[in-house]
PDB file of N, CA and C in Angstrom:
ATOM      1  N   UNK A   1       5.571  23.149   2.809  1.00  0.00           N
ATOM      2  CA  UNK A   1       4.395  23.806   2.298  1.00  0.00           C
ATOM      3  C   UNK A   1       4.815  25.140   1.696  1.00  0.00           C
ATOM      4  N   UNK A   2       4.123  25.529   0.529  1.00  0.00           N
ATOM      5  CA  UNK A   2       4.685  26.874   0.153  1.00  0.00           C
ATOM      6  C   UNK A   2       3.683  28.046   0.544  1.00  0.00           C
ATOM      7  N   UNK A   3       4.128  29.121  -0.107  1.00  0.00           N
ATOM      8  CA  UNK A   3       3.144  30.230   0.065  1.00  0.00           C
ATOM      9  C   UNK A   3       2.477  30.088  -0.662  1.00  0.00           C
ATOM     10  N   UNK A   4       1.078  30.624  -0.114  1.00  0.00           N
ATOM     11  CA  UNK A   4      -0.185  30.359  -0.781  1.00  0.00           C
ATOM     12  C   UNK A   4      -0.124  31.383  -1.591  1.00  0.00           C
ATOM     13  N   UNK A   5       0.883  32.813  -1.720  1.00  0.00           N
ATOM     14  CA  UNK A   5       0.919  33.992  -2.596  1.00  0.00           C
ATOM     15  C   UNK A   5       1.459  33.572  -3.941  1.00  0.00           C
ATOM     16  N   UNK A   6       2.052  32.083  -3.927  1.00  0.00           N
ATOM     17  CA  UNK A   6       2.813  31.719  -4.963  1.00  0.00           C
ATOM     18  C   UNK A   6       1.935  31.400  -5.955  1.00  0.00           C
ATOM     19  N   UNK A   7       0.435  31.168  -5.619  1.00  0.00           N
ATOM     20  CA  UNK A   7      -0.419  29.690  -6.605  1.00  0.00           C
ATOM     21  C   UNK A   7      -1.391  31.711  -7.322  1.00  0.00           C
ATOM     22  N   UNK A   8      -2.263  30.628  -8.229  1.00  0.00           N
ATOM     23  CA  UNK A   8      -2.481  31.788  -9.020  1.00  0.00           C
ATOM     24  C   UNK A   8      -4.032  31.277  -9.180  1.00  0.00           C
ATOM     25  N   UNK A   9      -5.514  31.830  -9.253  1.00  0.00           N
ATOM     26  CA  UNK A   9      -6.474  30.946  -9.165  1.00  0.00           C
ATOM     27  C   UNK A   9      -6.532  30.231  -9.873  1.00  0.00           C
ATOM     28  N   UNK A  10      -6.256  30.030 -11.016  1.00  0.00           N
ATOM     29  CA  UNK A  10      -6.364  28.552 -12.372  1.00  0.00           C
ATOM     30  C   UNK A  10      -5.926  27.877 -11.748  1.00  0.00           C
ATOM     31  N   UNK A  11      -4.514  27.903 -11.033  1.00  0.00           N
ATOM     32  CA  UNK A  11      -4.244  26.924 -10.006  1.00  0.00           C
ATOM     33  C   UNK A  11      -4.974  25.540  -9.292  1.00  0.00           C
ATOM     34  N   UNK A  12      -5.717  26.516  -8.731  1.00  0.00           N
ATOM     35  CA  UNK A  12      -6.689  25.836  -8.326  1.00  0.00           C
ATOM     36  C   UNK A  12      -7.877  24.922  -8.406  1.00  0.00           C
ATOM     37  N   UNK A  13      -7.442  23.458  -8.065  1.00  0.00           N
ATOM     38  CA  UNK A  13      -8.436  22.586  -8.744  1.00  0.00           C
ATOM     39  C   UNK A  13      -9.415  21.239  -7.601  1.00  0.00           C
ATOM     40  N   UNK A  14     -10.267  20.979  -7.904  1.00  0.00           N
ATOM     41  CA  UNK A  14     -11.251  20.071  -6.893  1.00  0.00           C
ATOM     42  C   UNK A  14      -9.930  18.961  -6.749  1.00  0.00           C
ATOM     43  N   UNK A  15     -10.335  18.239  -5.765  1.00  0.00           N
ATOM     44  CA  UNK A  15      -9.665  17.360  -5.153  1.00  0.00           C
ATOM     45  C   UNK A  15      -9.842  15.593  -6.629  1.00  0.00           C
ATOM     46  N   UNK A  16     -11.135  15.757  -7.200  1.00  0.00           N
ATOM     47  CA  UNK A  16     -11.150  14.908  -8.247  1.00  0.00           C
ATOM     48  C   UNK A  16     -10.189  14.901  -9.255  1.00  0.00           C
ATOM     49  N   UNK A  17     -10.161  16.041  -9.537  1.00  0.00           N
ATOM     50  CA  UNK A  17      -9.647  16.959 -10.680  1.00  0.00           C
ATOM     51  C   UNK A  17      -7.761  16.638 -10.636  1.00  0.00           C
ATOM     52  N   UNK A  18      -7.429  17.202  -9.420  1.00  0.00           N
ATOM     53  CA  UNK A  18      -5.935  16.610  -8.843  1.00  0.00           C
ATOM     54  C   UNK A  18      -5.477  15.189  -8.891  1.00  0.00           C
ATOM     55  N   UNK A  19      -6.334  14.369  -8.589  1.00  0.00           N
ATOM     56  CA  UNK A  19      -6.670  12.758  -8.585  1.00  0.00           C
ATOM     57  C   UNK A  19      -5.904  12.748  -9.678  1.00  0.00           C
ATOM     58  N   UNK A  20      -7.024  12.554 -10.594  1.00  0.00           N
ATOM     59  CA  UNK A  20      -6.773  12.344 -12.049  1.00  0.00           C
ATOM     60  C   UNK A  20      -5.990  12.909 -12.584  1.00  0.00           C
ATOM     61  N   UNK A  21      -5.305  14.159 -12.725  1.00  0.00           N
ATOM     62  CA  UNK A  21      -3.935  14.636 -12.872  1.00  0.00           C
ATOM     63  C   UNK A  21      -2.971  14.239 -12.963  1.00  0.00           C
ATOM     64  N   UNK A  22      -2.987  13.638 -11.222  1.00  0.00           N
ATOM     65  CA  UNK A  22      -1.588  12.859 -10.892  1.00  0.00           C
ATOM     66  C   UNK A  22      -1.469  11.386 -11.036  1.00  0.00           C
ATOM     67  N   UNK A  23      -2.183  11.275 -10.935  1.00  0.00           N
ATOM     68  CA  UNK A  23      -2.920   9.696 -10.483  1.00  0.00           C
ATOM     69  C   UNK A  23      -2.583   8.958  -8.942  1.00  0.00           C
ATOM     70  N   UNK A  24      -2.493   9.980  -8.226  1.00  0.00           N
ATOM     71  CA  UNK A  24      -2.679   9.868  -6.904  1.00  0.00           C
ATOM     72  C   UNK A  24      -3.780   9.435  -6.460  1.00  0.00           C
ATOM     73  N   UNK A  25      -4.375   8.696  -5.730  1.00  0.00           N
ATOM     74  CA  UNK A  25      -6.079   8.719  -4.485  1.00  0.00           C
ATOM     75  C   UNK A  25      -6.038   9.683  -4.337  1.00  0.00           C
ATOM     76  N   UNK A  26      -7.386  10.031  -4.354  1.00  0.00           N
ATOM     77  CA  UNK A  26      -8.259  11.370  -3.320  1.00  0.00           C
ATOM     78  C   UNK A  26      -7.932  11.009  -2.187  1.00  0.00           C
ATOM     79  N   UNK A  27      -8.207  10.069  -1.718  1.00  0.00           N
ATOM     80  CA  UNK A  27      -7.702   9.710  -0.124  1.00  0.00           C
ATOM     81  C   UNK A  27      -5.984   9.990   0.284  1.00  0.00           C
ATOM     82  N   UNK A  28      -5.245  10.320  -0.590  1.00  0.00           N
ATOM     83  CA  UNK A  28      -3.902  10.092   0.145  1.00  0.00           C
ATOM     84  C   UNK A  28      -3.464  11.919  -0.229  1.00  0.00           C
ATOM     85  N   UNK A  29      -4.345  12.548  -1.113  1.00  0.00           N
ATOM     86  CA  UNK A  29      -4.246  13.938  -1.456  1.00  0.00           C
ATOM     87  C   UNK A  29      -4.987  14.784   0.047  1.00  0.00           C
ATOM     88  N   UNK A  30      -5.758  13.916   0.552  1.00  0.00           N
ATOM     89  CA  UNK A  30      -6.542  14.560   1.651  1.00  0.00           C
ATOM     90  C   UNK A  30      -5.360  14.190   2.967  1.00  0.00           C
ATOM     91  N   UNK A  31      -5.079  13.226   3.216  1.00  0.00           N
ATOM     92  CA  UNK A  31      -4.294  12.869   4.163  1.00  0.00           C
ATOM     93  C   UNK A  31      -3.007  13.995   4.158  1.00  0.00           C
ATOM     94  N   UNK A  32      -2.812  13.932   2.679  1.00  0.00           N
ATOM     95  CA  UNK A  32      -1.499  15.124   2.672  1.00  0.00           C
ATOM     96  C   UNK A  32      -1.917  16.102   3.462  1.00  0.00           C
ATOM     97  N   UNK A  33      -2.980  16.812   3.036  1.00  0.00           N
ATOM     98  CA  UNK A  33      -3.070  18.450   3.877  1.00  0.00           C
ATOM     99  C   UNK A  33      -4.005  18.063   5.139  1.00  0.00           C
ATOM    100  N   UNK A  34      -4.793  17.349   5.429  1.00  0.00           N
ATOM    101  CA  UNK A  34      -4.597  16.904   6.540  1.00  0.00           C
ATOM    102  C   UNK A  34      -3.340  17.205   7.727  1.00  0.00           C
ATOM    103  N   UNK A  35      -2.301  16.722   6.621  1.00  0.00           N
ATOM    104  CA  UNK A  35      -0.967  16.716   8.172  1.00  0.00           C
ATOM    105  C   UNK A  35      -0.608  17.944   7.198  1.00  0.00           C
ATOM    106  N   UNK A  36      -1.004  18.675   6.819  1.00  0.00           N
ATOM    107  CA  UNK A  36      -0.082  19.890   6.226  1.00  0.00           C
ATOM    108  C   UNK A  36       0.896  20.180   5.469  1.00  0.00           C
ATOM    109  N   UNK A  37       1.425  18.850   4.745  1.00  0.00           N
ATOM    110  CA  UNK A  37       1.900  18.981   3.650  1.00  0.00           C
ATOM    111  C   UNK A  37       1.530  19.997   2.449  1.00  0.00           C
ATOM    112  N   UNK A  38       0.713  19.871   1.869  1.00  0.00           N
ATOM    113  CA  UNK A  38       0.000  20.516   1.297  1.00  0.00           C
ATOM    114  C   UNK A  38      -1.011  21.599   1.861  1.00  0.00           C
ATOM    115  N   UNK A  39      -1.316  22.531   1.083  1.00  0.00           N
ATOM    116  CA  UNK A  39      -2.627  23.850   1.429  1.00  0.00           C
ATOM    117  C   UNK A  39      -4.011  23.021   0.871  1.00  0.00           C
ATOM    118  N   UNK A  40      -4.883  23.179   1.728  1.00  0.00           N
ATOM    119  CA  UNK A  40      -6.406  23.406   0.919  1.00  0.00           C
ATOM    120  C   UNK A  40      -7.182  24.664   1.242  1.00  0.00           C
ATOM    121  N   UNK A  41      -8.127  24.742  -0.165  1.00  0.00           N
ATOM    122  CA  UNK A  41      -8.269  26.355   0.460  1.00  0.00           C
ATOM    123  C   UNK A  41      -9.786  25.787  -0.493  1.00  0.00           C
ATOM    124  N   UNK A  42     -10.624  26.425   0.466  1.00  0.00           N
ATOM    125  CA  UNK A  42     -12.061  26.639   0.197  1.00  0.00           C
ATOM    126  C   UNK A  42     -12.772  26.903  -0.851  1.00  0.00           C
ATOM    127  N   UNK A  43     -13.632  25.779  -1.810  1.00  0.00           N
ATOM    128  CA  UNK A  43     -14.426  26.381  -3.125  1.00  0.00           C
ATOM    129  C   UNK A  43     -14.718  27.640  -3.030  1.00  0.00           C
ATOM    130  N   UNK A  44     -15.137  27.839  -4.363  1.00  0.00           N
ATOM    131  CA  UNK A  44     -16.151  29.214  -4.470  1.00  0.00           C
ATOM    132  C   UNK A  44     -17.229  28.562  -4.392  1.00  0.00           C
ATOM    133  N   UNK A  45     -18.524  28.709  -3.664  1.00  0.00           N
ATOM    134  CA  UNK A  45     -19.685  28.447  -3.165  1.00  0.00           C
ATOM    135  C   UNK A  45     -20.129  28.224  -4.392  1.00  0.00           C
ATOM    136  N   UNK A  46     -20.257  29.483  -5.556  1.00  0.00           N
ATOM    137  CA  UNK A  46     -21.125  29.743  -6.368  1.00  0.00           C
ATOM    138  C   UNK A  46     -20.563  28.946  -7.616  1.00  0.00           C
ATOM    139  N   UNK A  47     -19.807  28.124  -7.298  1.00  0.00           N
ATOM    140  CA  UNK A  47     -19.351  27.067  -8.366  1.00  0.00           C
ATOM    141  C   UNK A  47     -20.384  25.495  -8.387  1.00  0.00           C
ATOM    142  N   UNK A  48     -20.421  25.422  -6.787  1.00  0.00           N
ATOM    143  CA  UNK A  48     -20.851  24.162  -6.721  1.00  0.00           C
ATOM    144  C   UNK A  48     -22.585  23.842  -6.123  1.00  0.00           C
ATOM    145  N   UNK A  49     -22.504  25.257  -5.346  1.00  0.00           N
ATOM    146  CA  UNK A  49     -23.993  25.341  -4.918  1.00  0.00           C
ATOM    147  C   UNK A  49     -25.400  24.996  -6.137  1.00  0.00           C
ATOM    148  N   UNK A  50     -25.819  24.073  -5.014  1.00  0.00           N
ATOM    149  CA  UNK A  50     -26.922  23.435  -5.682  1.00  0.00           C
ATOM    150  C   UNK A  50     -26.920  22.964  -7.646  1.00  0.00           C
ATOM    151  N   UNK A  51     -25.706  22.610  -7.619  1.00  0.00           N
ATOM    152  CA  UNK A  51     -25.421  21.555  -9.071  1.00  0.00           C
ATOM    153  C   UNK A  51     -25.168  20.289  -8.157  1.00  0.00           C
ATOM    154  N   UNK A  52     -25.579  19.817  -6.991  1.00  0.00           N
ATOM    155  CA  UNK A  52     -24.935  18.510  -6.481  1.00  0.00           C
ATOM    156  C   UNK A  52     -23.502  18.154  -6.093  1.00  0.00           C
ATOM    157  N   UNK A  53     -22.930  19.073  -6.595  1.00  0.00           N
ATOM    158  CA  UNK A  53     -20.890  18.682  -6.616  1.00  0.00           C
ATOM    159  C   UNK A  53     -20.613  18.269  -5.027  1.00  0.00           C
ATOM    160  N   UNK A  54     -20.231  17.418  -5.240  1.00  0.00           N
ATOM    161  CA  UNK A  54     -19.628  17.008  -3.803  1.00  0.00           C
ATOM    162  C   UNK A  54     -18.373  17.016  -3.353  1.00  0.00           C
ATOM    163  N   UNK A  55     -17.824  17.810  -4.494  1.00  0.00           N
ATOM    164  CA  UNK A  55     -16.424  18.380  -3.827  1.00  0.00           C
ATOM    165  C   UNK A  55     -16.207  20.046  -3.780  1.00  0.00           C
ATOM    166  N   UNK A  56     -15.599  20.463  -2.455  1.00  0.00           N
ATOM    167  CA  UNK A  56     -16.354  22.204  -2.062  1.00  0.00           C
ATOM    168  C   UNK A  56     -14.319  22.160  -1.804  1.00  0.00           C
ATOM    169  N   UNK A  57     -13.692  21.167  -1.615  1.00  0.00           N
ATOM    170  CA  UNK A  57     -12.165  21.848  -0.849  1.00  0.00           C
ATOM    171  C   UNK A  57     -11.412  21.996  -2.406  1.00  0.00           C
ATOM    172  N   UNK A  58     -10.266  22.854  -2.586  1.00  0.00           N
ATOM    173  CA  UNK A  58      -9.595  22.894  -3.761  1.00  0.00           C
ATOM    174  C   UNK A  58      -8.398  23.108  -3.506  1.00  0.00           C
ATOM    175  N   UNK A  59      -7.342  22.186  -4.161  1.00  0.00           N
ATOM    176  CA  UNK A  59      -5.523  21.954  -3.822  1.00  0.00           C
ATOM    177  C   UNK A  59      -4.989  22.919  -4.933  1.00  0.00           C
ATOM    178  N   UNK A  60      -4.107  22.917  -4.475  1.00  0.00           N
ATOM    179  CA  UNK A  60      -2.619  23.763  -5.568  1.00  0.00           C
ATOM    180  C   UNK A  60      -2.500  22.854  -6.367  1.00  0.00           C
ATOM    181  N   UNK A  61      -3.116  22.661  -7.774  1.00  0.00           N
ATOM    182  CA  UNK A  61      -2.116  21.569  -8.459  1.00  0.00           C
ATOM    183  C   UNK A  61      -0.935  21.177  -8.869  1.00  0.00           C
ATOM    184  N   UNK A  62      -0.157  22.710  -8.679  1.00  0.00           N
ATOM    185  CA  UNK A  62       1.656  22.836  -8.511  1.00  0.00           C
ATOM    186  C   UNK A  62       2.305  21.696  -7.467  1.00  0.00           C
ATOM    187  N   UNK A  63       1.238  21.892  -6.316  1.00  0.00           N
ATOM    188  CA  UNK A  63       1.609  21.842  -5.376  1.00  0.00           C
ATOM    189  C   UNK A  63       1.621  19.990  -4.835  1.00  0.00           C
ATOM    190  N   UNK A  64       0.521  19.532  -5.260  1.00  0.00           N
ATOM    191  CA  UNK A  64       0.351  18.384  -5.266  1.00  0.00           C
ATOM    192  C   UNK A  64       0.953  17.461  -6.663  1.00  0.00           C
ATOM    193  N   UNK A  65       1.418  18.047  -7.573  1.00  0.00           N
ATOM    194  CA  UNK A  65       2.259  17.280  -8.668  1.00  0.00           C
ATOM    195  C   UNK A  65       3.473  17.368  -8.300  1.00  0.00           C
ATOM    196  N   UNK A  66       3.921  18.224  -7.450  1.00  0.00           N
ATOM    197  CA  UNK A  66       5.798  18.111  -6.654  1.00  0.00           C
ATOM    198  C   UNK A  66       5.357  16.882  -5.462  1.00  0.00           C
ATOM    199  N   UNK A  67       4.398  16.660  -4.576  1.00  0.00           N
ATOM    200  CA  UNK A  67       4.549  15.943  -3.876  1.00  0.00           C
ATOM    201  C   UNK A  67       4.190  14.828  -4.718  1.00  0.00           C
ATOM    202  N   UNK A  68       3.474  14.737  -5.340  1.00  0.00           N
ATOM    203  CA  UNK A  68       2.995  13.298  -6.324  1.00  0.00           C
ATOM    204  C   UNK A  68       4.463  12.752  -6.894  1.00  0.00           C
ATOM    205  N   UNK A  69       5.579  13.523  -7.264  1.00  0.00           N
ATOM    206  CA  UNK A  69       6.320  12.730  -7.465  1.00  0.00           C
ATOM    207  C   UNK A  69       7.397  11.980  -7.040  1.00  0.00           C
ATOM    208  N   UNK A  70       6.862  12.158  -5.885  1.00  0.00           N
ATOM    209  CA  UNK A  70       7.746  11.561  -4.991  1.00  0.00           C
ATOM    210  C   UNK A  70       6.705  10.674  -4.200  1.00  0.00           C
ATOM    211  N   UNK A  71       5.716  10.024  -4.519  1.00  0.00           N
ATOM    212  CA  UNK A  71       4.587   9.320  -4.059  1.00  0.00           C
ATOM    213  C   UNK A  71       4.717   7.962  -4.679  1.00  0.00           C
ATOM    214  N   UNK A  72       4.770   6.478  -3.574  1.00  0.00           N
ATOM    215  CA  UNK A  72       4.955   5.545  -3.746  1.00  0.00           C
ATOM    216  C   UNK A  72       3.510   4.828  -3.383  1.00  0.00           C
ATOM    217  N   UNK A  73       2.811   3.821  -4.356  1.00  0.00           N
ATOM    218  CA  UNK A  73       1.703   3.064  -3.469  1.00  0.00           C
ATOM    219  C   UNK A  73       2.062   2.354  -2.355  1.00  0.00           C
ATOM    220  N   UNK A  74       1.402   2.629  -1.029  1.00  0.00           N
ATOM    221  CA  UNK A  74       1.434   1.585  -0.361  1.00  0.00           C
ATOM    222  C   UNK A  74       1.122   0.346  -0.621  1.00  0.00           C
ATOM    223  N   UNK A  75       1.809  -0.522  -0.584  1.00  0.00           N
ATOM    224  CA  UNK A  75       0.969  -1.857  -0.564  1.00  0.00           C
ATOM    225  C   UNK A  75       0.607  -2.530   0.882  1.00  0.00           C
ATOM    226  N   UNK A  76       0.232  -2.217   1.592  1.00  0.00           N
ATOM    227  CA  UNK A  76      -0.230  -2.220   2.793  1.00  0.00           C
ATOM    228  C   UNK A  76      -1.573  -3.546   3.069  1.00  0.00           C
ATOM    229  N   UNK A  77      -1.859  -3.982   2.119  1.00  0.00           N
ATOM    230  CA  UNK A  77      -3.070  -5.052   1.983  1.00  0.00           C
ATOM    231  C   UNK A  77      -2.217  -6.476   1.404  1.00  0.00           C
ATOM    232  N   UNK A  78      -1.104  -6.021   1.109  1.00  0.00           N
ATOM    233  CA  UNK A  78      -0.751  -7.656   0.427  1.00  0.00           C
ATOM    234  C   UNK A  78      -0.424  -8.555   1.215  1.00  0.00           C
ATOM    235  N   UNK A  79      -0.718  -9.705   1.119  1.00  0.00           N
ATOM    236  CA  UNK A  79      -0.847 -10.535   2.010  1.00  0.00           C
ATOM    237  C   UNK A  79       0.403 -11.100   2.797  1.00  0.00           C
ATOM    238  N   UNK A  80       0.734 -10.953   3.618  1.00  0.00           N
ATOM    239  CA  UNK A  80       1.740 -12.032   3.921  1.00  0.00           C
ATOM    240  C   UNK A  80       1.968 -13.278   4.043  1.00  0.00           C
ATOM    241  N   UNK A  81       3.603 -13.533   3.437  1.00  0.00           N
ATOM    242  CA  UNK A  81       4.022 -14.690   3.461  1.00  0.00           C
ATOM    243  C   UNK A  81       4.518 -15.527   4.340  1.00  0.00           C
ATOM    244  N   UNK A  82       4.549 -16.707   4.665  1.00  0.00           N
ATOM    245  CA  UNK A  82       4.938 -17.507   5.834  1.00  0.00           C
ATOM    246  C   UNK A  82       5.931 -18.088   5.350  1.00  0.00           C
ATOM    247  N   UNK A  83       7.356 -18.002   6.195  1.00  0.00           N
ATOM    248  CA  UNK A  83       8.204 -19.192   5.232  1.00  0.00           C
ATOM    249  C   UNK A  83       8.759 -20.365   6.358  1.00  0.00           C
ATOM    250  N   UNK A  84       7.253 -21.056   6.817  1.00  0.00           N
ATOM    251  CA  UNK A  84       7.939 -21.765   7.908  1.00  0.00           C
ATOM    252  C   UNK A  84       7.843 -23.110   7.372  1.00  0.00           C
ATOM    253  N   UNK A  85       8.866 -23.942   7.470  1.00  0.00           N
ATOM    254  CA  UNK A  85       9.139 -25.421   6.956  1.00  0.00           C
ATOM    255  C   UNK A  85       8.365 -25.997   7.433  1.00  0.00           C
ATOM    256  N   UNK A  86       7.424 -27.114   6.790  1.00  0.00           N
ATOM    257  CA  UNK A  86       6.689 -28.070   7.139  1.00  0.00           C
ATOM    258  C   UNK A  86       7.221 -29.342   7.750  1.00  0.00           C
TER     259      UNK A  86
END
Protein backbone atom coordinates (compact mmCIF):
# COMPACT_ATOMS: atom_id res chain seq x y z
CA UNK A 1 0.00 0.00 0.00
CA UNK A 2 1.45 3.42 -0.58
CA UNK A 3 1.22 6.73 1.04
CA UNK A 4 -1.81 8.33 0.80
CA UNK A 5 0.59 11.79 0.65
CA UNK A 6 1.62 10.39 -2.71
CA UNK A 7 -2.07 10.56 -4.62
CA UNK A 8 -3.15 14.08 -5.55
CA UNK A 9 -7.17 14.79 -5.50
CA UNK A 10 -7.82 14.27 -9.42
CA UNK A 11 -6.51 11.13 -8.33
CA UNK A 12 -9.24 10.28 -6.99
CA UNK A 13 -12.02 8.38 -8.56
CA UNK A 14 -15.61 6.40 -7.65
CA UNK A 15 -15.17 2.84 -7.53
CA UNK A 16 -17.32 2.75 -11.15
CA UNK A 17 -15.10 5.06 -12.60
CA UNK A 18 -11.83 2.69 -11.64
CA UNK A 19 -13.90 -0.35 -13.02
CA UNK A 20 -14.03 0.94 -16.26
CA UNK A 21 -10.53 2.26 -16.36
CA UNK A 22 -9.05 -0.90 -15.71
CA UNK A 23 -11.44 -3.24 -16.57
CA UNK A 24 -11.28 -4.83 -13.36
CA UNK A 25 -14.95 -5.76 -11.26
CA UNK A 26 -16.07 -3.40 -8.75
CA UNK A 27 -16.26 -6.43 -6.73
CA UNK A 28 -12.59 -7.50 -6.85
CA UNK A 29 -11.47 -3.49 -6.51
CA UNK A 30 -13.50 -3.65 -3.17
CA UNK A 31 -12.10 -6.95 -2.00
CA UNK A 32 -8.63 -5.34 -2.71
CA UNK A 33 -8.94 -2.64 0.05
CA UNK A 34 -11.01 -4.63 1.93
CA UNK A 35 -7.75 -6.75 2.80
CA UNK A 36 -5.72 -3.54 2.36
CA UNK A 37 -4.11 -3.76 -0.60
CA UNK A 38 -5.24 -0.77 -1.74
CA UNK A 39 -6.50 2.78 0.21
CA UNK A 40 -10.17 3.91 0.08
CA UNK A 41 -10.83 7.17 1.24
CA UNK A 42 -14.26 8.79 1.65
CA UNK A 43 -16.44 10.90 -1.08
CA UNK A 44 -16.99 14.42 -0.78
CA UNK A 45 -20.60 14.37 0.52
CA UNK A 46 -21.37 17.40 -1.54
CA UNK A 47 -20.61 15.53 -4.74
CA UNK A 48 -23.10 12.88 -4.37
CA UNK A 49 -25.67 14.06 -1.82
CA UNK A 50 -29.06 13.83 -2.94
CA UNK A 51 -28.22 13.35 -6.98
CA UNK A 52 -28.95 9.49 -6.10
CA UNK A 53 -25.11 8.34 -6.70
CA UNK A 54 -24.63 5.25 -5.12
CA UNK A 55 -21.15 5.32 -4.97
CA UNK A 56 -19.78 7.62 -1.72
CA UNK A 57 -16.04 5.37 -1.38
CA UNK A 58 -13.16 6.72 -3.85
CA UNK A 59 -9.70 4.62 -4.88
CA UNK A 60 -6.28 5.94 -6.03
CA UNK A 61 -6.50 5.31 -9.63
CA UNK A 62 -2.52 5.12 -9.63
CA UNK A 63 -3.03 2.86 -7.29
CA UNK A 64 -5.45 0.39 -8.55
CA UNK A 65 -3.95 0.42 -12.31
CA UNK A 66 -0.42 -1.01 -10.65
CA UNK A 67 -2.46 -3.66 -8.97
CA UNK A 68 -4.78 -4.18 -12.10
CA UNK A 69 -1.84 -5.22 -13.82
CA UNK A 70 -1.01 -7.81 -12.34
CA UNK A 71 -4.80 -9.02 -12.08
CA UNK A 72 -5.82 -12.39 -13.52
CA UNK A 73 -9.75 -13.47 -13.93
CA UNK A 74 -10.64 -16.04 -11.79
CA UNK A 75 -12.31 -18.62 -13.44
CA UNK A 76 -13.67 -20.07 -10.46
CA UNK A 77 -17.31 -21.07 -12.04
CA UNK A 78 -16.03 -23.27 -14.89
CA UNK A 79 -17.20 -26.33 -14.75
CA UNK A 80 -15.39 -29.31 -14.08
CA UNK A 81 -14.20 -32.04 -15.98
CA UNK A 82 -14.44 -35.76 -15.25
CA UNK A 83 -11.98 -37.95 -16.97
CA UNK A 84 -13.25 -41.21 -15.71
CA UNK A 85 -13.40 -44.18 -18.34
CA UNK A 86 -16.65 -45.62 -19.01
Amino acid sequence: MEDVRDFYPEDLVFGNEASAATGVPLPVIRKWASRGLINRFAGDPRQYSGQGHEFKTMYALPEVERRAATYKPNSAKRPKTTSRAA
